[in-house]
Protein backbone atom coordinates (compact mmCIF):
# COMPACT_ATOMS: atom_id res chain seq x y z
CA UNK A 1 -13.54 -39.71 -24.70
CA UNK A 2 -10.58 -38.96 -23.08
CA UNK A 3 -10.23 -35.77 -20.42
CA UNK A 4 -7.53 -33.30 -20.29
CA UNK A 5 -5.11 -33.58 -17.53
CA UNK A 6 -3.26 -30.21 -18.35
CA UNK A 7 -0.55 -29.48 -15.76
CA UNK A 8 -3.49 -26.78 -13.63
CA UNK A 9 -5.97 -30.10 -13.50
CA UNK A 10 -3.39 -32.62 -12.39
CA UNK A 11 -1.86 -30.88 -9.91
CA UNK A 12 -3.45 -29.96 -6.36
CA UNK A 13 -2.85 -29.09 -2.78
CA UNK A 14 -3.42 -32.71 -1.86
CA UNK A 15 -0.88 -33.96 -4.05
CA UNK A 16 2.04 -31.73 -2.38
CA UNK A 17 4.23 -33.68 0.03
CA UNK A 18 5.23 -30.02 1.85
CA UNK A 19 3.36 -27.74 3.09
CA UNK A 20 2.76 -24.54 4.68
CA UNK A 21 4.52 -24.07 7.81
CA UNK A 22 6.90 -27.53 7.40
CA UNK A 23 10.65 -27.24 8.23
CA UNK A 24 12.68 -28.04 5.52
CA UNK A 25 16.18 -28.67 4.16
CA UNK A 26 17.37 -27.03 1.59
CA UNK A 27 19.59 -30.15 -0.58
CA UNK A 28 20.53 -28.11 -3.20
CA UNK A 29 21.04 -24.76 -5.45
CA UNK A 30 23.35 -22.02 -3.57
CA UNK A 31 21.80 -22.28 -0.14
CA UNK A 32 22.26 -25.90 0.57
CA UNK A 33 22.38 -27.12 3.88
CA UNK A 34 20.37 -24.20 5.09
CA UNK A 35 16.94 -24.67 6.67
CA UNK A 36 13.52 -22.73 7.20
CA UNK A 37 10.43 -22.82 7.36
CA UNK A 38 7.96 -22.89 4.47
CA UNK A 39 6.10 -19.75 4.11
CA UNK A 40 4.04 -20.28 1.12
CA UNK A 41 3.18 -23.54 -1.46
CA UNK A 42 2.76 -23.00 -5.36
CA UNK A 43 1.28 -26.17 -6.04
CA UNK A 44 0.48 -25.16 -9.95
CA UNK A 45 4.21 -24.76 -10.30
CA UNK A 46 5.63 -27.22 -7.82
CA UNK A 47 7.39 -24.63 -6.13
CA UNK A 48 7.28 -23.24 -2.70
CA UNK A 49 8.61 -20.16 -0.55
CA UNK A 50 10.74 -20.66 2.45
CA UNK A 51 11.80 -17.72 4.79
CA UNK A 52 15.60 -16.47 4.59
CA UNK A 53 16.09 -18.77 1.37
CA UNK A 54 16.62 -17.81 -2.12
CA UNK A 55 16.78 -14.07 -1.46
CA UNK A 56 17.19 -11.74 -3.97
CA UNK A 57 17.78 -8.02 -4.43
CA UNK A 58 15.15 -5.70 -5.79
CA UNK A 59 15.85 -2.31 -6.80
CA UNK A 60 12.69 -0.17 -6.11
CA UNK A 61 11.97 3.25 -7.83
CA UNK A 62 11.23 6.35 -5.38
CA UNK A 63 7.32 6.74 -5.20
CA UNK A 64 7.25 10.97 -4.35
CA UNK A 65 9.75 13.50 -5.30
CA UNK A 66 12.21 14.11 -3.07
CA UNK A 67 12.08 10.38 -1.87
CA UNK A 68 14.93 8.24 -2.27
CA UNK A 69 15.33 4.92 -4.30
CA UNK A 70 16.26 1.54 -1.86
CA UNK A 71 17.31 -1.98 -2.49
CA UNK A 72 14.75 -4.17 -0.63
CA UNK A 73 15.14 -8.11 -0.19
CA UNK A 74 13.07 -10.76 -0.96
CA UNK A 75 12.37 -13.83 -1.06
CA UNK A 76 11.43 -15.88 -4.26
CA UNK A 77 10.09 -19.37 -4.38
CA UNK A 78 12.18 -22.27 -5.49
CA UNK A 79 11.48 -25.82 -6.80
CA UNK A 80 9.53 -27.83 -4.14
CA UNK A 81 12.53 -31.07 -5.43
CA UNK A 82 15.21 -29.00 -4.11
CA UNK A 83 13.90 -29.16 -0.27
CA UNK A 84 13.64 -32.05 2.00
CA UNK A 85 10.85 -32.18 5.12
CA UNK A 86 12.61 -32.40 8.50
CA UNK A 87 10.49 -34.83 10.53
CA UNK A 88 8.82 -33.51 13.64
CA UNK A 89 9.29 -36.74 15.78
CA UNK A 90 12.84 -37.67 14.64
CA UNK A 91 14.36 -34.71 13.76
CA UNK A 92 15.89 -35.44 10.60
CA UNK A 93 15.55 -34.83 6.88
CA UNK A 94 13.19 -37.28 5.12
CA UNK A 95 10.66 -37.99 2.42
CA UNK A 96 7.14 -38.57 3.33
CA UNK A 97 5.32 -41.05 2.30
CA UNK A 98 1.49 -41.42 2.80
CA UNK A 99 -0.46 -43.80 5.00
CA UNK A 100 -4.21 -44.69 5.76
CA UNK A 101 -4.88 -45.24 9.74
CA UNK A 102 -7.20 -46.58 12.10
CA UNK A 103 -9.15 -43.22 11.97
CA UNK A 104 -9.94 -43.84 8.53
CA UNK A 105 -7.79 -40.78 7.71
CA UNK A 106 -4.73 -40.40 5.22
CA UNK A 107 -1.43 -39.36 6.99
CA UNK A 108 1.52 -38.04 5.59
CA UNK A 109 4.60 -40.10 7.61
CA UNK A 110 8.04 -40.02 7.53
CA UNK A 111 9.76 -42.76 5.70
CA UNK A 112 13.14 -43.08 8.05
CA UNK A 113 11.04 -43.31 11.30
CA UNK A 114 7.46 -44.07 10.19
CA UNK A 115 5.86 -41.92 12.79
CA UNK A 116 2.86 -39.70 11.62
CA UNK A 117 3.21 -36.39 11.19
């Protein structure tokens, strides 16, 4: 018997090295170098949202007569492999890793430093 590990199964919150309200640096795509903090985590589509990065233009239609059209700017997520996590203890861009401690509980830490996060 063998189960069905479609992409929706395999992948879940748990799995996801970044998460919601992480600082992160952006390595690359048009705003590399930039950094910001994560505002949102697509873990289905291994993408995630950071504020004042990737944002685009959308033209919006007047709703009543007599009401003007605007441009309004957004953000749109991006691939979660084009950001890196900035360690809180250290301070710099790293991967984490994942470690089991004395509390019996698993940590995400950063692999340059090693300190918990």
């Amino acid at each position: 018997m063998s189960i069905n590990l479609t992409q929706e199964n395999y992948y879940h919150e748990n799995n996801m090295r970044i998460k919601r309200g992480d600082t992160v640096l952006i390595i690359a795509g048009k705003d590399k170098g930039k950094r910001g903090k994560v505002l949102q985590v697509f873990p289905m589509r291994e993408k995630i949202m950071v504020e004042g990065i990737n944002i685009r233009k959308k033209h919006v239609r007047p709703k009543r007569s007599g009401e003007k059209g605007q441009t309004v700017e957004m953000s749109l997520p991006f691939a979660i492999s084009n950001a890196q996590v900035i360690c809180t203890k250290c301070k710099k861009a790293s991967r984490m890793g994942f470690k089991d401690l004395d509390d019996g509980k698993k940590h995400r830490i950063c692999k340059k430093c090693g300190q918990p996060q």
